[in-house]
Protein backbone atom coordinates (compact mmCIF):
# COMPACT_ATOMS: atom_id res chain seq x y z
CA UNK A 1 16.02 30.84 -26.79
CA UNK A 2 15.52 29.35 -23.41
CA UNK A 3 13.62 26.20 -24.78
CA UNK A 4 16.30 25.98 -27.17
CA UNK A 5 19.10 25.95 -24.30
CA UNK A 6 16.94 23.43 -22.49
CA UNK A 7 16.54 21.40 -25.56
CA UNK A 8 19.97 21.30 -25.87
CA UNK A 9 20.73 20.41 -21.94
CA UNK A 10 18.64 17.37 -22.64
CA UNK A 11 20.48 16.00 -25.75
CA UNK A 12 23.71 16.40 -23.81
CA UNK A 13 22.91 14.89 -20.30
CA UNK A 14 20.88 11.96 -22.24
CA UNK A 15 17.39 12.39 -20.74
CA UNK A 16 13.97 11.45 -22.05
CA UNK A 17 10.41 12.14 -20.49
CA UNK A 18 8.77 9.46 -19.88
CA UNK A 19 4.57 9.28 -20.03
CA UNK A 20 3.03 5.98 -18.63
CA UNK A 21 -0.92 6.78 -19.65
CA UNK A 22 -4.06 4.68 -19.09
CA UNK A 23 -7.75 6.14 -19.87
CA UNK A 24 -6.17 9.89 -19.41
CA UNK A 25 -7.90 10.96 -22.58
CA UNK A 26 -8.86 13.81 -20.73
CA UNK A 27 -5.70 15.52 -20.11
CA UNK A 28 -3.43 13.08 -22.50
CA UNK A 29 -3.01 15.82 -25.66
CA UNK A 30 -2.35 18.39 -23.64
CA UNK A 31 0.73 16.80 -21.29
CA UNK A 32 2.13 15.49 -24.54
CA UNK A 33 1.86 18.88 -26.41
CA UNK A 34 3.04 20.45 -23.08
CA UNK A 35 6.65 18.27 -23.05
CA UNK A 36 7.05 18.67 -27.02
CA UNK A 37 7.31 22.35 -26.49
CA UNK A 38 10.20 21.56 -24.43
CA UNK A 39 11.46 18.04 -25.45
CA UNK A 40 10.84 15.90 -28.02
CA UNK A 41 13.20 12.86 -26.71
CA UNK A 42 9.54 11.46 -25.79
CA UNK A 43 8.46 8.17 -24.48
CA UNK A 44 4.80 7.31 -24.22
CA UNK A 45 3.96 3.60 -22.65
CA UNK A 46 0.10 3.25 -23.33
CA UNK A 47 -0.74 0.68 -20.48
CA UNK A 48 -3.65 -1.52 -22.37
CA UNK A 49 -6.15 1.70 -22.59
CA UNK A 50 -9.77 1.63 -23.29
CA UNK A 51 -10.60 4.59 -24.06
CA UNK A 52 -9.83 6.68 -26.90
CA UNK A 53 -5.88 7.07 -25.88
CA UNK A 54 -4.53 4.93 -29.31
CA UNK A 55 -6.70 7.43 -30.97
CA UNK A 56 -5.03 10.53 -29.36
CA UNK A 57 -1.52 9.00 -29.58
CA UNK A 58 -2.10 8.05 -33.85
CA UNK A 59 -1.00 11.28 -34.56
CA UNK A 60 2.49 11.76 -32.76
CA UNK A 61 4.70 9.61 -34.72
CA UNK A 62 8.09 10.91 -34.18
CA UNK A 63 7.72 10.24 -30.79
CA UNK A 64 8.49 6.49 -29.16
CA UNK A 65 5.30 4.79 -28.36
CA UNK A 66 5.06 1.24 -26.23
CA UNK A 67 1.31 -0.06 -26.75
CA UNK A 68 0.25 -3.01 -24.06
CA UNK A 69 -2.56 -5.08 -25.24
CA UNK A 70 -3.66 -4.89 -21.69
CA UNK A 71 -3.91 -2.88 -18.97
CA UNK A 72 -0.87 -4.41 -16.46
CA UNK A 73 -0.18 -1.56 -14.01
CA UNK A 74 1.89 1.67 -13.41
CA UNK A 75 4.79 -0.29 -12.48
CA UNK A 76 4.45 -2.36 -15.41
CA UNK A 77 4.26 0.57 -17.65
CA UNK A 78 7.20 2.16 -16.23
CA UNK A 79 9.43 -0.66 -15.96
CA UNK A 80 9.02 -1.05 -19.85
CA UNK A 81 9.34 2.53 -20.43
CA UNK A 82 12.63 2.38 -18.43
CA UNK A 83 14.05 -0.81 -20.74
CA UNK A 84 12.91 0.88 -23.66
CA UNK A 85 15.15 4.30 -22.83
CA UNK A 86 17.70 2.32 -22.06
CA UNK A 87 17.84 0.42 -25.64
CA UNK A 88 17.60 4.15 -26.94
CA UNK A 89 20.90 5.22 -25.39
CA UNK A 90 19.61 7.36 -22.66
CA UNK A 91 20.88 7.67 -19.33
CA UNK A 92 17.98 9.33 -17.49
CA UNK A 93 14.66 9.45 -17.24
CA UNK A 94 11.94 12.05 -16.23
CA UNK A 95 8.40 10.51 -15.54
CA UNK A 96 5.21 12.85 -15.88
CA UNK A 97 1.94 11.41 -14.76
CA UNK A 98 -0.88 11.88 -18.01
CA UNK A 99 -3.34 12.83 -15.72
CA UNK A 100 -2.88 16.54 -16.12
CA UNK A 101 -1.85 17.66 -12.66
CA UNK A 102 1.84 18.31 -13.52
CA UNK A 103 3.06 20.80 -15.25
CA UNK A 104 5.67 19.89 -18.30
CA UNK A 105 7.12 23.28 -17.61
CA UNK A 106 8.81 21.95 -14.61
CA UNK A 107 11.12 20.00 -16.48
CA UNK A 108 13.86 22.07 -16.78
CA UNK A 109 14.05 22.61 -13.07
CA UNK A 110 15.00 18.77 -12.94
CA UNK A 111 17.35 19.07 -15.94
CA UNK A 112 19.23 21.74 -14.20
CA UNK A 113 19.62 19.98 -11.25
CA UNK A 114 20.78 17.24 -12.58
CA UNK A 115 23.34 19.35 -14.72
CA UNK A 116 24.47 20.96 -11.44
CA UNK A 117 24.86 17.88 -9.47
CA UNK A 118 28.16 16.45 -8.71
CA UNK A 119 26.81 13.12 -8.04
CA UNK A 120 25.19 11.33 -11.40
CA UNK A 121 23.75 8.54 -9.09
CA UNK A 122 20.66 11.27 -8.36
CA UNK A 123 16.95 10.59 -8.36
CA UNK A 124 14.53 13.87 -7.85
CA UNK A 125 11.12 13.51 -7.07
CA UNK A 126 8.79 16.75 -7.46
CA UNK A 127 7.99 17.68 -4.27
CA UNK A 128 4.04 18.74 -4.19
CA UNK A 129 2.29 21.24 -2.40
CA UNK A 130 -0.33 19.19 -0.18
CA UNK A 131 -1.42 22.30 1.74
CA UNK A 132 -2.69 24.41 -0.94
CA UNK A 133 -6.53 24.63 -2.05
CA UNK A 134 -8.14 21.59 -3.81
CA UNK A 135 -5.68 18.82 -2.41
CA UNK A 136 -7.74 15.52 -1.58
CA UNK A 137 -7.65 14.90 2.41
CA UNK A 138 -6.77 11.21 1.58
CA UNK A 139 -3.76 12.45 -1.08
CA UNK A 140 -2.85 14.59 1.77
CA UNK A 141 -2.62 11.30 4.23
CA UNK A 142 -1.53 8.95 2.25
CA UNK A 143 2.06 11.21 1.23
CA UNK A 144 2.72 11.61 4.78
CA UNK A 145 2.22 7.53 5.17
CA UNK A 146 4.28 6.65 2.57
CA UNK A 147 6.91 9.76 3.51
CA UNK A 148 7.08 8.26 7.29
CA UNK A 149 7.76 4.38 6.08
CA UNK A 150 10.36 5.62 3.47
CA UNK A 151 12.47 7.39 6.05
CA UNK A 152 12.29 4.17 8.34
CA UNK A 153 12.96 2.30 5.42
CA UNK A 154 16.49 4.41 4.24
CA UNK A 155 17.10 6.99 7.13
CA UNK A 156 16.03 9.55 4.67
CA UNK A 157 13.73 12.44 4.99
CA UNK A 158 11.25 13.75 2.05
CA UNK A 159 8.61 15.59 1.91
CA UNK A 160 6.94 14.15 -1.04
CA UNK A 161 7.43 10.50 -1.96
CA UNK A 162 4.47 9.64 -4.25
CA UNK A 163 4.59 12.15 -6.74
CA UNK A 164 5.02 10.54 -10.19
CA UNK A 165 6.97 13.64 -11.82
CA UNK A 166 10.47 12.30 -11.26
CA UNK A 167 14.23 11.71 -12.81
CA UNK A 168 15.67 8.47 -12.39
CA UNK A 169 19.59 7.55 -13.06
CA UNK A 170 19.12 4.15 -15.47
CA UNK A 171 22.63 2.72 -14.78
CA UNK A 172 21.43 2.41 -11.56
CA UNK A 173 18.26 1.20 -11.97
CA UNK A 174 18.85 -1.67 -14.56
CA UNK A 175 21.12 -3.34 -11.88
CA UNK A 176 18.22 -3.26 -9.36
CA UNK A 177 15.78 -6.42 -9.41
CA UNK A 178 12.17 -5.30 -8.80
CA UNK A 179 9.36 -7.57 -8.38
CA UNK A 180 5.85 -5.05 -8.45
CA UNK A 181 4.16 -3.81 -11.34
CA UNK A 182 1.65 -1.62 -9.97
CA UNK A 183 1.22 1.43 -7.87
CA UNK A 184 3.56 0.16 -5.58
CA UNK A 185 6.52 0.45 -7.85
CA UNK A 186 6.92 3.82 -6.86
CA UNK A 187 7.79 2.74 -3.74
CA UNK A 188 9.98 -0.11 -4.52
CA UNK A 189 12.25 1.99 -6.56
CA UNK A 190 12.87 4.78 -4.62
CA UNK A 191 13.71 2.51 -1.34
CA UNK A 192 15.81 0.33 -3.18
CA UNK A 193 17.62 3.11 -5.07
CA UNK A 194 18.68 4.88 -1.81
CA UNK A 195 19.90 1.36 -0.40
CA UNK A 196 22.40 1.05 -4.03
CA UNK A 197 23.49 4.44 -2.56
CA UNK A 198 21.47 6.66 -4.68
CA UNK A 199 21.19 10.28 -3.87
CA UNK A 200 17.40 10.51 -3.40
CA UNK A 201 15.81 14.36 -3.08
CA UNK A 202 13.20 16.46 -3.55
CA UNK A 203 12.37 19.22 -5.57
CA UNK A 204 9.83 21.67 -5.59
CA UNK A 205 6.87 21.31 -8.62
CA UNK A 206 3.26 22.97 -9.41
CA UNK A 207 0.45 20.62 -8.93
CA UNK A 208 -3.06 20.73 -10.23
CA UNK A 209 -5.93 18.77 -9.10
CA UNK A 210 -8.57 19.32 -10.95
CA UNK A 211 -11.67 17.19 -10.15
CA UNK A 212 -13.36 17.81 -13.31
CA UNK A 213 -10.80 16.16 -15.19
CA UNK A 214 -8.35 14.08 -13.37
CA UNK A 215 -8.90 10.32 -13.13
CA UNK A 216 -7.38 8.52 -10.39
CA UNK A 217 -7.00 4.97 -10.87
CA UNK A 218 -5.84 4.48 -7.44
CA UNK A 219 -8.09 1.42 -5.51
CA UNK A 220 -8.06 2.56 -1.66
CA UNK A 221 -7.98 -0.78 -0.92
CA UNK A 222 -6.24 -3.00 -3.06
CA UNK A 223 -3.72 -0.41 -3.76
CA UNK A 224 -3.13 0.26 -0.26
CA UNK A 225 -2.80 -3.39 0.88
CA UNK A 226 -0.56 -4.08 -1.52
CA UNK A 227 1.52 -0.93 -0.04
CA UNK A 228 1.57 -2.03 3.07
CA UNK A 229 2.59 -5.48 2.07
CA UNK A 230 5.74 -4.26 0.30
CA UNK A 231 6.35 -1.86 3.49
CA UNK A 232 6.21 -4.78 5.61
CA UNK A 233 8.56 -6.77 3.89
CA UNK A 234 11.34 -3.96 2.80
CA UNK A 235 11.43 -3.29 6.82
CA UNK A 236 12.40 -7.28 7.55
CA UNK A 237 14.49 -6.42 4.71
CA UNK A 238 16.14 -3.47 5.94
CA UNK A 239 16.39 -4.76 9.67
CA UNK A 240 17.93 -8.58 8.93
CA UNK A 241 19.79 -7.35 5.82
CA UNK A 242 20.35 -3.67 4.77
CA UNK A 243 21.37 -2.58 8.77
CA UNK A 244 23.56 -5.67 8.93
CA UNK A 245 25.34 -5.35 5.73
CA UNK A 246 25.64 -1.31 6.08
CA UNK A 247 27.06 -2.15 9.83
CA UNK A 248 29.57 -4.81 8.05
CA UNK A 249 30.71 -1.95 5.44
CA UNK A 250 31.63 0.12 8.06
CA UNK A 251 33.44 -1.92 10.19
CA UNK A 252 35.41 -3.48 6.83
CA UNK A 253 36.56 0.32 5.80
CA UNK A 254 37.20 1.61 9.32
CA UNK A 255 38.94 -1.44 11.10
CA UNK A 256 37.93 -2.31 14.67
CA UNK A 257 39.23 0.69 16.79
CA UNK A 258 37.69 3.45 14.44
CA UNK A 259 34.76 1.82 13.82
CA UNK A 260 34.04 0.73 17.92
CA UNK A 261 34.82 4.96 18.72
CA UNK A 262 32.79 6.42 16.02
CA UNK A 263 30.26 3.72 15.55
CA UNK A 264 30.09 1.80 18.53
CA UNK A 265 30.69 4.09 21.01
CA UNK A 266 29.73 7.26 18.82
CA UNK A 267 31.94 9.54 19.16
CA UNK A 268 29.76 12.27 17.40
CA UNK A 269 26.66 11.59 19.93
CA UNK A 270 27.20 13.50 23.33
CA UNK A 271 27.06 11.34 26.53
CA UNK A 272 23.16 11.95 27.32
CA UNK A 273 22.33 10.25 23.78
CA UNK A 274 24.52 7.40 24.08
CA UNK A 275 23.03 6.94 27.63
CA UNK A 276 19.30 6.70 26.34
CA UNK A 277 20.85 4.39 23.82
CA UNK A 278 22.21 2.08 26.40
CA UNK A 279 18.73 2.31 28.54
CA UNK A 280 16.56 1.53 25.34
CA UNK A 281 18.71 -1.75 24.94
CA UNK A 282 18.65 -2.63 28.40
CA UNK A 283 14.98 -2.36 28.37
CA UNK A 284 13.86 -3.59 25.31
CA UNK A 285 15.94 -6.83 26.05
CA UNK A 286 14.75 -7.45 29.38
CA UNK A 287 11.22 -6.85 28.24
CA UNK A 288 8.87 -9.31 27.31
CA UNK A 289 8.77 -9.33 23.78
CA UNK A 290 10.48 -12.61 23.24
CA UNK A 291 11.44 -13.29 19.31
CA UNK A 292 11.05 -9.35 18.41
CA UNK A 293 13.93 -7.79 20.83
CA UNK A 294 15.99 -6.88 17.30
CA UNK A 295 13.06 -5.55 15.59
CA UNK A 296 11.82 -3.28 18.37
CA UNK A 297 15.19 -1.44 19.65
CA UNK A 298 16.38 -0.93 16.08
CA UNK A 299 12.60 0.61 15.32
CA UNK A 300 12.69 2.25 18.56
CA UNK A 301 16.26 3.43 17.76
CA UNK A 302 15.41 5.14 14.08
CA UNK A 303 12.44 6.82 15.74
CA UNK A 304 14.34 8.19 18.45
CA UNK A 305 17.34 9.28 16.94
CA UNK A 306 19.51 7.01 19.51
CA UNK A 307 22.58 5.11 18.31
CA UNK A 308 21.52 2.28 17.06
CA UNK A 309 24.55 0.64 17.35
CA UNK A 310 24.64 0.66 21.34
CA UNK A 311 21.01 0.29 21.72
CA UNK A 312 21.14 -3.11 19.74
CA UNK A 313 24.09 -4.33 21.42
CA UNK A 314 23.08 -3.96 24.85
CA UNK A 315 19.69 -5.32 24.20
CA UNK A 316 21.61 -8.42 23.37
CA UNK A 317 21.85 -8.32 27.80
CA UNK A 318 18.82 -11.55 26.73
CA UNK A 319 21.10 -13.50 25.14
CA UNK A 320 20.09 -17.56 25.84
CA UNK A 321 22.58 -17.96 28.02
CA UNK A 322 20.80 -14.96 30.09
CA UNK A 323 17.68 -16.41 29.50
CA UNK A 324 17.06 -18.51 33.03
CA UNK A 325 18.40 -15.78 35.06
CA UNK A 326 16.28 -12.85 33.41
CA UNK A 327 13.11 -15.17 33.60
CA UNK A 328 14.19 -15.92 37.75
CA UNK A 329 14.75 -12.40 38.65
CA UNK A 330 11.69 -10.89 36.63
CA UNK A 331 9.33 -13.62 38.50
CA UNK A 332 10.74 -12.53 41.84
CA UNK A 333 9.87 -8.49 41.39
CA UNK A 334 6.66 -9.50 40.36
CA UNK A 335 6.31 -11.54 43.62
CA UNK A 336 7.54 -8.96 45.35
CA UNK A 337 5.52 -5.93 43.86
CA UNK A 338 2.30 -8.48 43.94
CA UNK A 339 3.39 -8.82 47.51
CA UNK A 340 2.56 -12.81 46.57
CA UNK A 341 4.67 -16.04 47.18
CA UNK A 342 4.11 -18.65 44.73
CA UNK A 343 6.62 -20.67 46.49
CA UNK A 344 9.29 -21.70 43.25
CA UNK A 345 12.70 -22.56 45.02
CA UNK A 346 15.11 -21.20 41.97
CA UNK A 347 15.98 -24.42 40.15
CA UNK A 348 12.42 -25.40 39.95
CA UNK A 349 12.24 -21.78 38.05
CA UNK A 350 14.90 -22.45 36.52
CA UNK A 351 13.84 -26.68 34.99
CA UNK A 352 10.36 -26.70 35.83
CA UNK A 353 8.37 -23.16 35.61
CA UNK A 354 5.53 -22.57 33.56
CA UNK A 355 5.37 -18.80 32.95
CA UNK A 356 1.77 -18.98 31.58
CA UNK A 357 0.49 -19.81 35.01
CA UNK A 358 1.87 -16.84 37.06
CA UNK A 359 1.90 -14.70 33.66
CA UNK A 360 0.56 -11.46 35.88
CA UNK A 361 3.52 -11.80 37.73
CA UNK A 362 6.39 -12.14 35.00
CA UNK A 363 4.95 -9.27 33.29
CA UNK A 364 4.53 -7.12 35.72
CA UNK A 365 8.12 -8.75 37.07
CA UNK A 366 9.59 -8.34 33.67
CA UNK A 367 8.99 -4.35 33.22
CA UNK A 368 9.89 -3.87 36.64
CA UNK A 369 13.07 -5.05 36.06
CA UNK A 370 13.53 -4.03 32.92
CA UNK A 371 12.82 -0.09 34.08
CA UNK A 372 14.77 -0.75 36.95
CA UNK A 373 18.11 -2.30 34.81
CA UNK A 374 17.41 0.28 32.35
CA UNK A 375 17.77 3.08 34.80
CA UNK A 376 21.01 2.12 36.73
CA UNK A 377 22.87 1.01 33.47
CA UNK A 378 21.80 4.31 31.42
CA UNK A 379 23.15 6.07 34.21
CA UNK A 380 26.32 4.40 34.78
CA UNK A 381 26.79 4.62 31.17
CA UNK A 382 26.16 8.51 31.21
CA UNK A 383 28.51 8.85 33.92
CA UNK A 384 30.73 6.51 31.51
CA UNK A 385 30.71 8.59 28.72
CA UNK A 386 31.07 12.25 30.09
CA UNK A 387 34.57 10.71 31.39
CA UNK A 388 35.75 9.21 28.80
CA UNK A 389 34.23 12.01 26.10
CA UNK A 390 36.22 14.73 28.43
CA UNK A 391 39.45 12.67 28.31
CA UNK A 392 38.85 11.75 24.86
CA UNK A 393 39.10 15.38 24.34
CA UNK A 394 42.42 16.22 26.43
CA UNK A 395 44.37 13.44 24.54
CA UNK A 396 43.07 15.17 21.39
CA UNK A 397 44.04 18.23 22.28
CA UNK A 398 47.15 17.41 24.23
């Protein structure tokens, strides 16, 4: 009766499971006799095995089968899968790895979710348990990798972010340009999903790892490189595009006054944060870290929990304009705290000054100053804001 009501739930809501497989012949029979007891609106994308997988698969012909001639990657494999479902009329998608360490009767816990979500742009990911007995060390580490880049990536906290057992919203998904094929993908698609606005969560699944059978095609290091590649370029991404445009949004749909007291000046942080905010600008600009002032505060920012809003327009204090000035004043702390004299009247400094020869002293100069700045303007700022917040508050109430 209950398969039957699930069965149902998954004709209605337009979902099919998904199986990308490669050399699982193993496990492969029994994940795909696992889902049929629940579903059989079945995918399988065989991704160019060479084992005995087409063998395994010969038998199961009333469910949808892609066959590459090659193997070409998880990515690949799921990218197909995902054009193929859509040709079939579904809407949604749940992926289960064929390696044996999911369990097909999670699936309903995704289907009722999604039946109980009031937002259809949703994509669940089945959150593991990477404390319990039999979890690989380097499984364990390279979740909470991947968790900590994905929530600098989207501002979005997960606990699991590799696990393959997942339901993805296909409207969404076909509009969304993706350029990896392998591991990778995983990645791709979940960071680009949340930027389209897609409701991204977890939810809770078994996991088995069972040494005896499992077979992880992961390559520690061509697998991870490649990670770290895409990492590093959906960060340049996010910080010279995804910030800006989400920044732009705001401001467009708020107008200038709402958007410089709740935004700018946010209204929602209490005086001490936007203080720290103003003091991590202050610093990071007068720092330095010439050609990576943006990069740093808005990093800095995220990590922090500080408005990023203030902290990267006060950094901005470097502006070229600035530029002479902050170089003049930085060389003369470090003179001073170097108790030195290199002699530099200020428009020699200014025309003529070669910062690699007295670089001891502009560093040491430079974070002087930049502490220094830092301090006074976080304070005045704090001082600011407790004002202006209390006021802020009488007109409200008055």
């Amino acid at each position: 009766m209950q398969n039957t009501l699930i069965q149902q739930k998954i004709i209605d809501l337009k979902v099919c499971v998904l199986i990308p497989t490669y050399n699982n012949e193993r496990t492969l029979k029994r994940v795909l006799d696992g889902v049929l007891e629940i579903t059989n609106q079945v995918i399988v994308v065989n991704d160019g095995a060479t084992d005995s997988t087409a063998q395994i698969l010969q038998p199961y012909q009333n469910i949808t089968q892609v066959h590459f001639s090659e193997n070409q990657g998880k990515g690949k494999a799921l990218r197909e899968g995902f054009k193929k479902a859509q040709k079939l009329g579904y809407e949604y998608v749940i992926t289960i790895d064929s390696d044996g360490q999911h369990f097909p009767s999670d699936i309903p816990n995704f289907v009722n979710a999604l039946e109980t979500s009031e937002d259809e742009a949703l994509l669940l990911i089945g959150s593991r348990n990477m404390k319990q007995e039999g979890v690989p060390s380097k499984s364990s580490f390279g979740n909470k990798f991947s968790n900590f880049w994905f929530w600098f990536e989207t501002g979005i906290k997960l606990d699991d972010t590799q696990s393959g057992f997942r339901l993805y919203p296909l409207k969404v998904l076909k509009n969304i340009t993706f350029y990896t094929s392998k591991f990778e993908f995983e990645i791709e698609v979940i960071v680009k999903s949340a930027w389209r606005g897609v409701t991204v969560k977890n939810i809770p699944i078994q996991v088995l790892y069972d040494e005896k059978e499992r077979v992880s095609h992961f390559r520690p290091f061509k697998d991870f490189t490649r990670i770290s590649i895409l990492n590093t370029w959906l960060v340049i991404v996010m910080l010279f595009y995804i910030k800006p445009r989400d920044l732009y949004r705001k401001f467009k749909r708020k107008g200038v006054k709402r958007f410089f007291f709740e935004d700018f000046l946010g209204s929602g942080d209490s005086a001490r944060k936007k203080a720290l905010s103003i003091a991590l600008g202050v610093f990071i600009g007068l720092s330095p870290f010439w050609g990576f002032h943006t990069v740093i505060v808005i990093f800095l920012a995220i990590f922090l929990r500080l408005n990023k809003a203030i902290a990267f327009a006060f950094s901005n204090v470097s502006l070229p304009p600035f530029i002479p000035f902050i170089l003049y004043a930085s060389f003369e702390f470090g003179q001073y705290i170097l108790n030195v004299d290199y002699g530099y009247s200020k428009q020699e400094l200014v025309d003529n000054f070669d910062v690699l020869n007295h670089l001891k002293a502009y560093i040491i100069g430079s974070f002087s100053l930049a502490v220094v700045c830092a301090t006074v303007l976080g304070l005045c700022g704090y001082i600011f804001f407790l004002i202006f917040d209390r006021k802020h508050v009488v007109l409200k109430n008055g």
